[in-house]
Every structure is written in C-alpha cells, then in structure tokens.
N, C-alpha and C. Protein backbone atom coordinates (compact mmCIF):
# COMPACT_ATOMS: atom_id res chain seq x y z
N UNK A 1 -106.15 77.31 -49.50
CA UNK A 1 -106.15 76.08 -48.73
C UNK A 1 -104.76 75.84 -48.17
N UNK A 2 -104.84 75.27 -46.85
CA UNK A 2 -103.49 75.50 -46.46
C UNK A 2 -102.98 73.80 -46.72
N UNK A 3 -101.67 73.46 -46.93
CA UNK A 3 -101.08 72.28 -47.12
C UNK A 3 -99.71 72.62 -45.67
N UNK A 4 -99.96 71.22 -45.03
CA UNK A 4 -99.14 70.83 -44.00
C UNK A 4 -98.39 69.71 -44.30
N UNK A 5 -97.23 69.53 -44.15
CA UNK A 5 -96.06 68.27 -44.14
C UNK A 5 -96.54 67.03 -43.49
N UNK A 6 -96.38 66.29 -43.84
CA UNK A 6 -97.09 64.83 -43.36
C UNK A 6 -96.34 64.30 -41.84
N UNK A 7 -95.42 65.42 -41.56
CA UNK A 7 -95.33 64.57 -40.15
C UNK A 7 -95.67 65.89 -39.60
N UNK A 8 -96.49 66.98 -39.71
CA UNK A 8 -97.67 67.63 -38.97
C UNK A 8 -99.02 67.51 -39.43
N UNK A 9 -99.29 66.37 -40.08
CA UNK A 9 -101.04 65.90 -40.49
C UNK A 9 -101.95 66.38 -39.28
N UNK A 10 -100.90 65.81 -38.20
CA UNK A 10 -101.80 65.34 -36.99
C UNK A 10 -102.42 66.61 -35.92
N UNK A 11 -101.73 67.84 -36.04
CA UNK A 11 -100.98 68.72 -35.47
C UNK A 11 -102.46 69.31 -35.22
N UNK A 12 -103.05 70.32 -33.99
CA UNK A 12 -104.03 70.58 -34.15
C UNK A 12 -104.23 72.30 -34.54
N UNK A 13 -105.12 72.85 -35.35
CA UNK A 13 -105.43 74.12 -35.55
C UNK A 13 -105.70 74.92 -34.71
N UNK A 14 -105.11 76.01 -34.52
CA UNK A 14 -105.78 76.72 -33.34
C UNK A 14 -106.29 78.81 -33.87
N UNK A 15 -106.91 79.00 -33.37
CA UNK A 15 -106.90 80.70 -34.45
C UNK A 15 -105.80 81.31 -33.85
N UNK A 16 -105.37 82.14 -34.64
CA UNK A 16 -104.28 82.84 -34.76
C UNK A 16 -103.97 84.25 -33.83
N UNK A 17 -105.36 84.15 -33.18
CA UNK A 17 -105.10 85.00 -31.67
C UNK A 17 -105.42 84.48 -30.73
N UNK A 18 -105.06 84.77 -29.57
CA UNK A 18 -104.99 84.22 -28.05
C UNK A 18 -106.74 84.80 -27.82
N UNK A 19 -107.78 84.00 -27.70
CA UNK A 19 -109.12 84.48 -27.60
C UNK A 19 -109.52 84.73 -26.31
N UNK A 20 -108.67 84.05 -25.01
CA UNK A 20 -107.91 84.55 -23.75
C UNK A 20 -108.37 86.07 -23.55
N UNK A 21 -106.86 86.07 -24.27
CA UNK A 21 -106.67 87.88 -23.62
C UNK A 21 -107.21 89.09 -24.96
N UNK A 22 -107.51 88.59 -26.18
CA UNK A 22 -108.03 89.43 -27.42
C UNK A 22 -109.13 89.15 -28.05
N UNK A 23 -110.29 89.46 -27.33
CA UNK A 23 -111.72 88.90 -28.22
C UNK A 23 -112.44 89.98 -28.43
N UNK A 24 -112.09 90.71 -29.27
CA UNK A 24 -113.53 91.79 -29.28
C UNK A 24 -114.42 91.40 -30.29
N UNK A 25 -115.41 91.42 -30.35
CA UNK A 25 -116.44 90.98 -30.78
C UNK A 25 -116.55 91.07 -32.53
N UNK A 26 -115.89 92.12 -32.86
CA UNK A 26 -115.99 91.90 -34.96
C UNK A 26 -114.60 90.82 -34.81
N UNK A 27 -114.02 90.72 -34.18
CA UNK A 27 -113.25 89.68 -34.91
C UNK A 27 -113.66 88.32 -34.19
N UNK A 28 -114.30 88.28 -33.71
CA UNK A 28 -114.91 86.76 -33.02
C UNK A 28 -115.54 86.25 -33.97
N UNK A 29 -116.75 87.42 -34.31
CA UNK A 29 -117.46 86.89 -35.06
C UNK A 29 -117.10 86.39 -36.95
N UNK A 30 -115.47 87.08 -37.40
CA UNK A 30 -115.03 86.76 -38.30
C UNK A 30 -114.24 85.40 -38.13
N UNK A 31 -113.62 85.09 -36.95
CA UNK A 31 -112.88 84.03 -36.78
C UNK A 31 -112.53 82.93 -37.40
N UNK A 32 -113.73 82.73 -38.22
CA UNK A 32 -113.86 81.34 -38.87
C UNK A 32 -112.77 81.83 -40.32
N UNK A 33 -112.92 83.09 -40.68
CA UNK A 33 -112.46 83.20 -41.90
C UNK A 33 -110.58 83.83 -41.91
N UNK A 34 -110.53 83.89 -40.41
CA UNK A 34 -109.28 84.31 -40.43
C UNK A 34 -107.85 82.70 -40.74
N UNK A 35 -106.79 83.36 -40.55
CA UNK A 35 -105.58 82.37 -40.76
C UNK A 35 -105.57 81.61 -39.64
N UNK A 36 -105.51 80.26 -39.56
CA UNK A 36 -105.11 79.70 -38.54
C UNK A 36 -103.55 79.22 -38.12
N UNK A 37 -103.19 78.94 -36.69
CA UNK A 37 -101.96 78.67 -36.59
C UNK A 37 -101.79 76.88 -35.90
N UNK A 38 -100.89 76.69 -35.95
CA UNK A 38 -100.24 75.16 -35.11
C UNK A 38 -100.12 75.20 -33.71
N UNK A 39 -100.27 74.23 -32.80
CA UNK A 39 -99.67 74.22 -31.62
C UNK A 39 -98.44 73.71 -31.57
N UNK A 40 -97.74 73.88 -32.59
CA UNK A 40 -96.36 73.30 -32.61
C UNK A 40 -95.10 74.63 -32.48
N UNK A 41 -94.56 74.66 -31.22
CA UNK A 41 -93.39 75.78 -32.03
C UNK A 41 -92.06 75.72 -33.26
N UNK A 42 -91.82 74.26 -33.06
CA UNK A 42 -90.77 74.01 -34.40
C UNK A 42 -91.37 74.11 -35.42
C-alpha cells in the first residue's frame, strides 16, 4: 500500500507509463496491478 505526505493527499494517480505512446496489450490489460506514479514533478 502506498503512503503519501499529507501535503500530496490531493495529488492525482496516474500509471506509470505514458499509455499515449506505450500500450501493448499484456500490459494494458495488467495495468491495474502495476506501480502507480504522481503528476507532481517535485
């Protein structure tokens, strides 16, 4: 379970690849179980 700092509570999840330009299909369909990242760069 991931734990975030309380002044990024708010911050939104996004998956951890650009689904843009990298979607092939076994990892689409794993997506849910992969790491997610922040839209924050700091």
């Amino acid at each position: 379970m991931m734990t975030l700092r309380d002044d990024n509570a708010d911050m939104e999840l996004l998956p951890w690849i650009d689904i843009e330009e990298f979607n092939p299909g076994y990892m689409m369909r794993s997506l849910y179980l992969m790491p997610k990242r922040g839209n924050k760069t700091d």
